[in-house]
Protein backbone atom coordinates (compact mmCIF):
# COMPACT_ATOMS: atom_id res chain seq x y z
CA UNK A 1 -28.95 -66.02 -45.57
CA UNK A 2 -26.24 -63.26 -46.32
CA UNK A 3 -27.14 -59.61 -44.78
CA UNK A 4 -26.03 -56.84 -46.18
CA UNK A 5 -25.12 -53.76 -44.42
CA UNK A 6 -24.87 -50.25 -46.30
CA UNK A 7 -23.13 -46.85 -44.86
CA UNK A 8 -21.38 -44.26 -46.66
CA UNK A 9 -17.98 -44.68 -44.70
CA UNK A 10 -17.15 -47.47 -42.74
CA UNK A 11 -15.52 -46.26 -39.39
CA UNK A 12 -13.62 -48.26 -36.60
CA UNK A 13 -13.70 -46.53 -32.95
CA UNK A 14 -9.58 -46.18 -31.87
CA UNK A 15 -9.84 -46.77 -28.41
CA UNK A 16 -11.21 -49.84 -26.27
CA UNK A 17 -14.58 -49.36 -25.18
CA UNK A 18 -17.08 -50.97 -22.59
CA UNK A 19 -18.66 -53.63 -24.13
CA UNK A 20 -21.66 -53.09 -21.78
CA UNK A 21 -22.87 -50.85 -24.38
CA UNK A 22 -25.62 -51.81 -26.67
CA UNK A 23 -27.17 -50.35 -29.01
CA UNK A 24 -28.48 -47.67 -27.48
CA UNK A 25 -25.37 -47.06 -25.77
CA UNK A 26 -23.09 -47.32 -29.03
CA UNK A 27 -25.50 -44.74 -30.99
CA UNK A 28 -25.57 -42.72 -28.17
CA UNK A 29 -21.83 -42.69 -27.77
CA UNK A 30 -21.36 -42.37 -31.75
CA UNK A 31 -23.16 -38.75 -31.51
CA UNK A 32 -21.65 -37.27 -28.27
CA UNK A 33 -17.54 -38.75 -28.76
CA UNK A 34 -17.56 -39.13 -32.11
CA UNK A 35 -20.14 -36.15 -33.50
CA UNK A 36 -21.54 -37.99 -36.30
CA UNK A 37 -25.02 -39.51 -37.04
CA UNK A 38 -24.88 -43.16 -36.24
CA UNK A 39 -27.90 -43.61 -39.29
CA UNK A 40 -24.76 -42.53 -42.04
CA UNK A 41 -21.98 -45.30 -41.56
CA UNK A 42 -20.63 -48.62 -40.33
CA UNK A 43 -19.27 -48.11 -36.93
CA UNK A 44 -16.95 -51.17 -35.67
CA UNK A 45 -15.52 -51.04 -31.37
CA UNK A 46 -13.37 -53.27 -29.75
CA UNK A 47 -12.77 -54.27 -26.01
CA UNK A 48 -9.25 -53.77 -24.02
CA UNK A 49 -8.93 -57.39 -24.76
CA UNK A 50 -8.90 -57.18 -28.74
CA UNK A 51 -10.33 -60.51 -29.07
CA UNK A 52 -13.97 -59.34 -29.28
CA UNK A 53 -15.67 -56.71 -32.32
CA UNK A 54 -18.95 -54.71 -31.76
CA UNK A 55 -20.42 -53.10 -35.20
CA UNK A 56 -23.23 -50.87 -35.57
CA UNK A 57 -25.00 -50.26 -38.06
CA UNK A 58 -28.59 -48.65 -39.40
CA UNK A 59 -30.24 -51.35 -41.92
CA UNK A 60 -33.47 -50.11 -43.60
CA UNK A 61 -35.89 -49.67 -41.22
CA UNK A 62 -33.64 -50.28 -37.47
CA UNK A 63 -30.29 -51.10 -35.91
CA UNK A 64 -28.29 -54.07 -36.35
CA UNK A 65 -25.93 -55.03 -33.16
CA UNK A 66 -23.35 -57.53 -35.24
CA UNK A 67 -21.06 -58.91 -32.22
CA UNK A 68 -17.49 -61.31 -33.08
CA UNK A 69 -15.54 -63.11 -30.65
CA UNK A 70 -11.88 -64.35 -31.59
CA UNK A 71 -11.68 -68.00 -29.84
CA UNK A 72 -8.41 -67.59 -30.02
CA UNK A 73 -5.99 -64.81 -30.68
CA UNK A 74 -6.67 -60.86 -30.82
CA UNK A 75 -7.76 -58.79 -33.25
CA UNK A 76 -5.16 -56.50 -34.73
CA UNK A 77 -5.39 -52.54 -33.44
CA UNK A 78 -2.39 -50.58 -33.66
CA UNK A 79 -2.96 -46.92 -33.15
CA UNK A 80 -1.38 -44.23 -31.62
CA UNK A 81 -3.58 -43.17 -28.12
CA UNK A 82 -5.81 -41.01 -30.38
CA UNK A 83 -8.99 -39.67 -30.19
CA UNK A 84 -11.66 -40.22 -32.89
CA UNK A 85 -12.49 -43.03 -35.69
CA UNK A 86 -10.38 -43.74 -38.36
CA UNK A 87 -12.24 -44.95 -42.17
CA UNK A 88 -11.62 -48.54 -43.32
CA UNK A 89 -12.84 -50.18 -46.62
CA UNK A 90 -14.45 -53.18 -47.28
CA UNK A 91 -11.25 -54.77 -47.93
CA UNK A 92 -10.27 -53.80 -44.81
CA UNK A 93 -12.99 -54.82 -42.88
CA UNK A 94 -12.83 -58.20 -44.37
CA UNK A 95 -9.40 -58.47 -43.43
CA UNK A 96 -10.20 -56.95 -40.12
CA UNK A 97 -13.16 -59.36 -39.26
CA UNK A 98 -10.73 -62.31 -40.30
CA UNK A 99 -8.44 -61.20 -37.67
CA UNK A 100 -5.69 -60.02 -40.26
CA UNK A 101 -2.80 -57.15 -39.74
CA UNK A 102 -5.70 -54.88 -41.62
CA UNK A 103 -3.72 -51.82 -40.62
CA UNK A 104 -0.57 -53.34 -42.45
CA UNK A 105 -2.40 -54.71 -45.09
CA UNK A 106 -3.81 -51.40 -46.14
CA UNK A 107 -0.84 -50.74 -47.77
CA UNK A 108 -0.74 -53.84 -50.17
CA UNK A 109 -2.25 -53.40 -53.78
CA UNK A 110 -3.17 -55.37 -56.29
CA UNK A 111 -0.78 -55.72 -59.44
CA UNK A 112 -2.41 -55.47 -62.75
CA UNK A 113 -0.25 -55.06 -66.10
CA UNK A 114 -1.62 -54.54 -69.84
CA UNK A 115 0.81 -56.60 -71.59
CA UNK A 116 2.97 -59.88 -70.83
CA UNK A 117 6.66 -60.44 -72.47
């Protein structure tokens, strides 16, 4: 079984947050910190620890929790003690998920030419 999640922007949280929250607690959090509607996009948190990933997201007809735990290492999160979300793409959340330098990686692209000498 493969599920499929679907949201306009995909959006990672850029500070730590309790990992109490559910889902209840995430959606609520998504509309008073981060002033969006939690029904429009992929949200992804992580803990202090950065070895465990919280995404929330609105599938069809109710909320899917989707919870990762790195058994070893942490999870790559480099930003600069601001407030707010930042978008990632699907590359990035694959990358992110696999507990790649995403932020880093963002950068990289793909070389395509038209002709070969």
């Amino acid at each position: 079984m493969q599920l499929q999640l679907y949201g306009k922007k995909i959006w990672v949280f850029k500070k730590p947050i309790d990992f109490r929250y559910a889902i209840d607690g995430l959606s609520n959090f998504i509309v008073r910190e981060i002033k969006h509607n939690p029904q429009e996009g992929i949200y992804l948190f992580y803990n202090k620890n950065k070895d465990k990933i919280k995404c929330l997201s609105w599938h069809k007809n109710g909320w899917v929790l989707i919870y990762k735990r790195l058994e070893q290492g942490r999870f790559c999160f480099k930003f600069n003690k601001e407030q707010g979300v930042t978008e990632v793409d699907i590359k990035e959340l694959s990358w992110l998920l696999a507990g790649l330098e995403w932020q880093k990686m963002r950068h990289w692209n793909e070389l395509s030419y038209d002709k070969f000498n």
